[in-house]
N, C-alpha and C. Protein backbone atom coordinates (compact mmCIF):
# COMPACT_ATOMS: atom_id res chain seq x y z
N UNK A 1 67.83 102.42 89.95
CA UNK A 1 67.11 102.95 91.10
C UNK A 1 67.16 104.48 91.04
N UNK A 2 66.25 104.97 90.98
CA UNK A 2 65.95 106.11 91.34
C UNK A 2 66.15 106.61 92.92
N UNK A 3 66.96 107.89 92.99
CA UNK A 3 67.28 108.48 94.37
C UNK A 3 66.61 109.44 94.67
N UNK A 4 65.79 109.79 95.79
CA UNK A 4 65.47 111.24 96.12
C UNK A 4 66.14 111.99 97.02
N UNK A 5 65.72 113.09 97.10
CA UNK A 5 66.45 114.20 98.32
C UNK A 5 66.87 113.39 99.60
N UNK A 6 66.07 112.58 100.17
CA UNK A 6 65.80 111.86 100.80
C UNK A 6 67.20 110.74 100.82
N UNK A 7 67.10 109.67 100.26
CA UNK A 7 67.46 108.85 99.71
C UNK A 7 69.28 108.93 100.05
N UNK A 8 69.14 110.39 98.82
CA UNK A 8 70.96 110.84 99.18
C UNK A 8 71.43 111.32 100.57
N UNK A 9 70.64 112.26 101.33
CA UNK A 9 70.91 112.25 102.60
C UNK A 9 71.00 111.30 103.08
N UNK A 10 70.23 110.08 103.56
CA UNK A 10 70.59 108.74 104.00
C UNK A 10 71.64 107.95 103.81
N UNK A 11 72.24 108.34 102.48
CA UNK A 11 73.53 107.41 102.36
C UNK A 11 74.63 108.12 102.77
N UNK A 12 74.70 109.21 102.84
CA UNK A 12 75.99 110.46 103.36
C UNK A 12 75.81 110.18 104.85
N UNK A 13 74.55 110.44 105.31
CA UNK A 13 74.35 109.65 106.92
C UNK A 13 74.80 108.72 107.57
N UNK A 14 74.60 107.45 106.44
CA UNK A 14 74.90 105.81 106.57
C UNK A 14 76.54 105.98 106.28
N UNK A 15 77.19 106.40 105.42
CA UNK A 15 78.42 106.41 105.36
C UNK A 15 79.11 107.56 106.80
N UNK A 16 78.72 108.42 106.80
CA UNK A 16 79.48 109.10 108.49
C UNK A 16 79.03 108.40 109.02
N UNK A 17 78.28 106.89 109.12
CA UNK A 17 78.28 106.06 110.53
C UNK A 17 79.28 105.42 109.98
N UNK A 18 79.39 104.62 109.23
CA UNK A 18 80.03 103.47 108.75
C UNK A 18 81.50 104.03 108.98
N UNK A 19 82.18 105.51 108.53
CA UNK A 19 83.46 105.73 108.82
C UNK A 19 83.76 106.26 110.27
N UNK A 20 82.73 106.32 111.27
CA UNK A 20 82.75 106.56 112.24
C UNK A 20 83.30 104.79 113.30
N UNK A 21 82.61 104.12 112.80
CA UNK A 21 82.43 102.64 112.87
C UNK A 21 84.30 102.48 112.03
N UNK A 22 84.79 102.60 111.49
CA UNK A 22 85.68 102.44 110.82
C UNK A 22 87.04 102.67 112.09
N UNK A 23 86.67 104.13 112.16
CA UNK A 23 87.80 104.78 112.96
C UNK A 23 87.86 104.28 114.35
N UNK A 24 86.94 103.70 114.87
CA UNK A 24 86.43 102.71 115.82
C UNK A 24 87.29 101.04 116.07
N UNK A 25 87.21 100.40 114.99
CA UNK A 25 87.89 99.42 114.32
C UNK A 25 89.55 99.43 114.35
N UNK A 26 89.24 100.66 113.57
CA UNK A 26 91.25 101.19 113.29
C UNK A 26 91.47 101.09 115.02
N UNK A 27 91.12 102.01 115.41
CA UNK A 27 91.37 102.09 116.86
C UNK A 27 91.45 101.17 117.90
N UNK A 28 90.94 99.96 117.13
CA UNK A 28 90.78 98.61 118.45
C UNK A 28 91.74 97.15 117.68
N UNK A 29 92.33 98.00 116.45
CA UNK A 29 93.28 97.53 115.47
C UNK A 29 92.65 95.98 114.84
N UNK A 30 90.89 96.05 114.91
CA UNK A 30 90.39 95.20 114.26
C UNK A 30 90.06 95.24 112.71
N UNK A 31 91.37 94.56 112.16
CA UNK A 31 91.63 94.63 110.98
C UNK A 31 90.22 94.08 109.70
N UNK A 32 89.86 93.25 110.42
CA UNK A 32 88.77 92.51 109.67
C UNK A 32 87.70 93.17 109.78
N UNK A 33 87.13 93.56 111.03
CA UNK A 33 86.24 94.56 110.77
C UNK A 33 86.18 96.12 109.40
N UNK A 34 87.19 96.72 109.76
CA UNK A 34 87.78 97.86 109.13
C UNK A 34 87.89 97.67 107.88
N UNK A 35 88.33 96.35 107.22
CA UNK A 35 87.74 96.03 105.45
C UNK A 35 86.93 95.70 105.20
N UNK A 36 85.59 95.08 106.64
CA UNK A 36 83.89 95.15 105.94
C UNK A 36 83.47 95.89 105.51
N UNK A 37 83.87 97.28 106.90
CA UNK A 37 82.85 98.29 106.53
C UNK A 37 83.77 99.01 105.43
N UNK A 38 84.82 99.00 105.37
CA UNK A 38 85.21 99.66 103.81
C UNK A 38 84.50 99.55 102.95
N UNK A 39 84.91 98.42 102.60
CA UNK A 39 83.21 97.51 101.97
C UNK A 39 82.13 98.24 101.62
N UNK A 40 81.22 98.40 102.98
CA UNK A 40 80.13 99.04 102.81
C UNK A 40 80.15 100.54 102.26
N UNK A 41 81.24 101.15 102.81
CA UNK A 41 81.36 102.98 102.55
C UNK A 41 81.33 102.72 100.78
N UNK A 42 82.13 101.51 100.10
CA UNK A 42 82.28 101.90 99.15
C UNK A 42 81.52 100.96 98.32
N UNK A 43 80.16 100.13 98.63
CA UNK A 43 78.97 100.07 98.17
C UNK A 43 77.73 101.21 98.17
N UNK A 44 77.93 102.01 99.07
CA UNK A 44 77.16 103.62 99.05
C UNK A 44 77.91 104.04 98.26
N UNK A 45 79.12 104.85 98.28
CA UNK A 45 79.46 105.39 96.96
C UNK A 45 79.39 105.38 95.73
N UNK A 46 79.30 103.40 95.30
CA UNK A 46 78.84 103.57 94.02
C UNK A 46 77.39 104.05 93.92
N UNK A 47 76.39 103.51 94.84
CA UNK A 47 75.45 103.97 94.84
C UNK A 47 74.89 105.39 94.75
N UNK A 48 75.77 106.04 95.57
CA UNK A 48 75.57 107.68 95.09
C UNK A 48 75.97 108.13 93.83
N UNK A 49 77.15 107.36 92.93
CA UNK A 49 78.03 108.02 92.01
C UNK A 49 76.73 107.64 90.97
N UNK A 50 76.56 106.42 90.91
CA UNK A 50 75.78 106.37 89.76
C UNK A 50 74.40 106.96 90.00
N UNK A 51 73.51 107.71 91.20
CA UNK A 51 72.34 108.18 91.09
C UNK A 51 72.41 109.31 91.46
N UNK A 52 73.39 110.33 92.16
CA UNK A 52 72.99 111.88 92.97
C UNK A 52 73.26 112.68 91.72
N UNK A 53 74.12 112.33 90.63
CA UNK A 53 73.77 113.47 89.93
C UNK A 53 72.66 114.38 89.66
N UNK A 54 71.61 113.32 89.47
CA UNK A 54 69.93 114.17 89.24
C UNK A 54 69.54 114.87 89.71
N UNK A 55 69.96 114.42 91.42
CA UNK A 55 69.08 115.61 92.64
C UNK A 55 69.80 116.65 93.08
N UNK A 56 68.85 117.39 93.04
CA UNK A 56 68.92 119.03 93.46
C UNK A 56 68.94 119.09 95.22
N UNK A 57 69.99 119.27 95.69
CA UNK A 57 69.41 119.13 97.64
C UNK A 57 69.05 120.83 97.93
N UNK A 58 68.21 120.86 98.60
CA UNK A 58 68.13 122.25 99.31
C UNK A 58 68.74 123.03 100.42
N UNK A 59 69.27 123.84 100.54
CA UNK A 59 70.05 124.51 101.24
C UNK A 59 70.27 123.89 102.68
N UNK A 60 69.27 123.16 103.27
CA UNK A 60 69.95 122.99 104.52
C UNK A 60 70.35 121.32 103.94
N UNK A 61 69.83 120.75 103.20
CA UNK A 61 70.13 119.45 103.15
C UNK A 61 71.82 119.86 102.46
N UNK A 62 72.20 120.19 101.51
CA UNK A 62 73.38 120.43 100.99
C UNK A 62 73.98 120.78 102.48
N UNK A 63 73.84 121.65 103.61
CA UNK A 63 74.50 122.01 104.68
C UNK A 63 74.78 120.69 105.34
N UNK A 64 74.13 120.01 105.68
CA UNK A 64 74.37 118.86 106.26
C UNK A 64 75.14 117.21 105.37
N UNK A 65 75.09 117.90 104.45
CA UNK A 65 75.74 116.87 103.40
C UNK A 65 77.38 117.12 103.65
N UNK A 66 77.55 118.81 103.63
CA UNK A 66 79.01 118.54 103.36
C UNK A 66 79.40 118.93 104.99
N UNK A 67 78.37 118.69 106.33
CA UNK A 67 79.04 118.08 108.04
C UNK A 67 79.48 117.49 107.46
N UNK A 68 78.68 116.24 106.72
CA UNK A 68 78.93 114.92 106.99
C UNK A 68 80.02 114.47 105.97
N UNK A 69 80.35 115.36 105.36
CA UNK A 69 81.19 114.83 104.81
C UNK A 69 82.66 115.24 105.09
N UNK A 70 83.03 116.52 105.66
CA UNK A 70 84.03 116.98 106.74
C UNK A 70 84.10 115.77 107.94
N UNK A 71 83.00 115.43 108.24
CA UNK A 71 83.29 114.01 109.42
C UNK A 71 83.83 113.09 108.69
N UNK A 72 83.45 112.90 107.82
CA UNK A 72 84.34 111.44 106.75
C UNK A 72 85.47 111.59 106.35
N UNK A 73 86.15 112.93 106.20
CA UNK A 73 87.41 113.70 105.42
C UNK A 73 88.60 113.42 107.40
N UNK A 74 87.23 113.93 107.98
CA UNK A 74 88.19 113.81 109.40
C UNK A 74 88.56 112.42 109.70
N UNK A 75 87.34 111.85 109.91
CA UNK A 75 87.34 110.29 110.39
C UNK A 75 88.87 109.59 109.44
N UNK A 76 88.58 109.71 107.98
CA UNK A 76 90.00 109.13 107.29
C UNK A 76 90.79 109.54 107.49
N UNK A 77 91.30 110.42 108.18
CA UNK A 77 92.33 110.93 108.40
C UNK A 77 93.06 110.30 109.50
N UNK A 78 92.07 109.79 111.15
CA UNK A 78 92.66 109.36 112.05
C UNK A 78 92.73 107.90 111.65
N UNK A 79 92.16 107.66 110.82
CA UNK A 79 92.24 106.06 110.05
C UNK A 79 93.72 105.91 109.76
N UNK A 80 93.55 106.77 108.63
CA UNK A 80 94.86 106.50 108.19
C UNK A 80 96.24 106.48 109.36
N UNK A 81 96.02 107.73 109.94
CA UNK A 81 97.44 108.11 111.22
C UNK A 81 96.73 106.75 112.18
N UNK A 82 96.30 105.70 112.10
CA UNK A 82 96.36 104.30 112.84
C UNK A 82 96.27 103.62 112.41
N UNK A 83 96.47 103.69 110.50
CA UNK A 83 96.85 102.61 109.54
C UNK A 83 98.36 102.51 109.87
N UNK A 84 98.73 103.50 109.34
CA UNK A 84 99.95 103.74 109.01
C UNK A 84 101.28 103.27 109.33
N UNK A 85 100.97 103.02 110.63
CA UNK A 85 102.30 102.43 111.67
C UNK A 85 101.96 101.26 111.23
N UNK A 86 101.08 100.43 111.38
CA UNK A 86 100.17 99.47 111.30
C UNK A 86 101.12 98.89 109.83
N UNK A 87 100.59 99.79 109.25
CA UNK A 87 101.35 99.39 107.51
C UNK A 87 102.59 99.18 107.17
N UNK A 88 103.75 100.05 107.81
CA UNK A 88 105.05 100.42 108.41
C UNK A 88 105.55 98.93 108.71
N UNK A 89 104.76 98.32 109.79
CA UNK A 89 105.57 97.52 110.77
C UNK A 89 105.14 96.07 109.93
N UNK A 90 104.14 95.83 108.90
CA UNK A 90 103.70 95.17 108.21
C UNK A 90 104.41 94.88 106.91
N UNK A 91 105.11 96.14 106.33
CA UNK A 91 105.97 96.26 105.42
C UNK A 91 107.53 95.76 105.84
N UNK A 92 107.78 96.41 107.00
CA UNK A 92 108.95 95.83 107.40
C UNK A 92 109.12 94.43 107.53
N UNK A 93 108.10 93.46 107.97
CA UNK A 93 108.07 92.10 108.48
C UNK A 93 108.13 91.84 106.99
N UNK A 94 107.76 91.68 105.81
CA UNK A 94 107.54 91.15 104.70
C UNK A 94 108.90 91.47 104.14
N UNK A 95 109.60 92.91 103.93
CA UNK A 95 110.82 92.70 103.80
C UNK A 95 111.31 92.12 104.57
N UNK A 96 111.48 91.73 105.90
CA UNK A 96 112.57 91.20 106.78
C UNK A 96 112.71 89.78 106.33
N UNK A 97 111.33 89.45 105.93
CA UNK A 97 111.14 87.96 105.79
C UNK A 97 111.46 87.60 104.40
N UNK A 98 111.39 88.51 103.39
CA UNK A 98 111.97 88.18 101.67
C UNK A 98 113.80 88.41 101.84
N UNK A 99 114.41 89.06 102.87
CA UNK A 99 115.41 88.84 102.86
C UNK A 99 116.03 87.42 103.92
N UNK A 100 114.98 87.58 104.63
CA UNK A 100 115.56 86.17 105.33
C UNK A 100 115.36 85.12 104.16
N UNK A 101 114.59 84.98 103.49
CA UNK A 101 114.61 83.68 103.05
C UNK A 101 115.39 83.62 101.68
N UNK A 102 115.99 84.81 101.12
CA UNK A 102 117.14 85.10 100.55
C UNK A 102 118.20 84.85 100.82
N UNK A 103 118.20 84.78 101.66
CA UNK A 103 119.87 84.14 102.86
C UNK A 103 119.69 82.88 102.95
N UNK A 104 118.38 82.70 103.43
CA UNK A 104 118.70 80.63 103.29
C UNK A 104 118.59 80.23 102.01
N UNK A 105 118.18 81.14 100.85
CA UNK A 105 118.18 80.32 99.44
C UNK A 105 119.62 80.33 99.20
N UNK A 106 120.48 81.40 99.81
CA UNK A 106 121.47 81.84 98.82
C UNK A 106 122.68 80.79 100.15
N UNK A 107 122.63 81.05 101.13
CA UNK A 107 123.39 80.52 102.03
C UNK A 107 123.04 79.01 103.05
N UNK A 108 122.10 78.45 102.69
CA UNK A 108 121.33 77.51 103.31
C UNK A 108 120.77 77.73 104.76
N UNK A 109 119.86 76.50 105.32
CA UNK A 109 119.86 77.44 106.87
C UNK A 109 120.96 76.82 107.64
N UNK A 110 120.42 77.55 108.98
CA UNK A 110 121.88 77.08 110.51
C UNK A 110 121.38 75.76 110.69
């Protein structure tokens, strides 16, 4: 597929919705949602990686390329600081639970 000026703006667009939509998700700690649209951010990306090399954007389109892409740099950021605990307390349960069941392999249960 061929991309135009056009084309690439739309997907930098479509992706600051999609991580906007993301940080949205994180925030309502809807986990399933938040790995669709991952999903999607990173079906545009390949899509850009393998076609924007060609195009040339013009000064205001390049201006609005890298808003939108400071909104995406931001947006992951509050993603992450409401992954994170998220990940924390997720990590802990999986250790808590490989050592519990270390104790009943090694000591049987009560």
């Amino acid at each position: 597929m061929t991309m135009t000026n056009h084309d690439v703006l739309s997907a930098y667009e479509a992706m600051g919705d999609l991580t906007g939509r993301m940080l949205a998700a994180a925030g309502a700690s809807d986990w399933d949602e938040l790995e669709a649209l991952e999903a999607r951010v990173s079906a545009q990306v390949a899509l850009l990686k393998a076609n924007e090399a060609a195009i040339q954007l013009e000064a205001e389109a390049r201006a609005r390329k890298a808003e939108l892409i400071k909104k995406m740099l931001d947006d992951d950021r509050q993603i992450r600081d409401l992954v994170m605990p998220w990940m924390a307390q997720l990590s802990k349960l999986i250790n808590s639970t490989g050592t519990e069941r270390r104790l009943v392999n090694a000591y049987g249960s009560v």
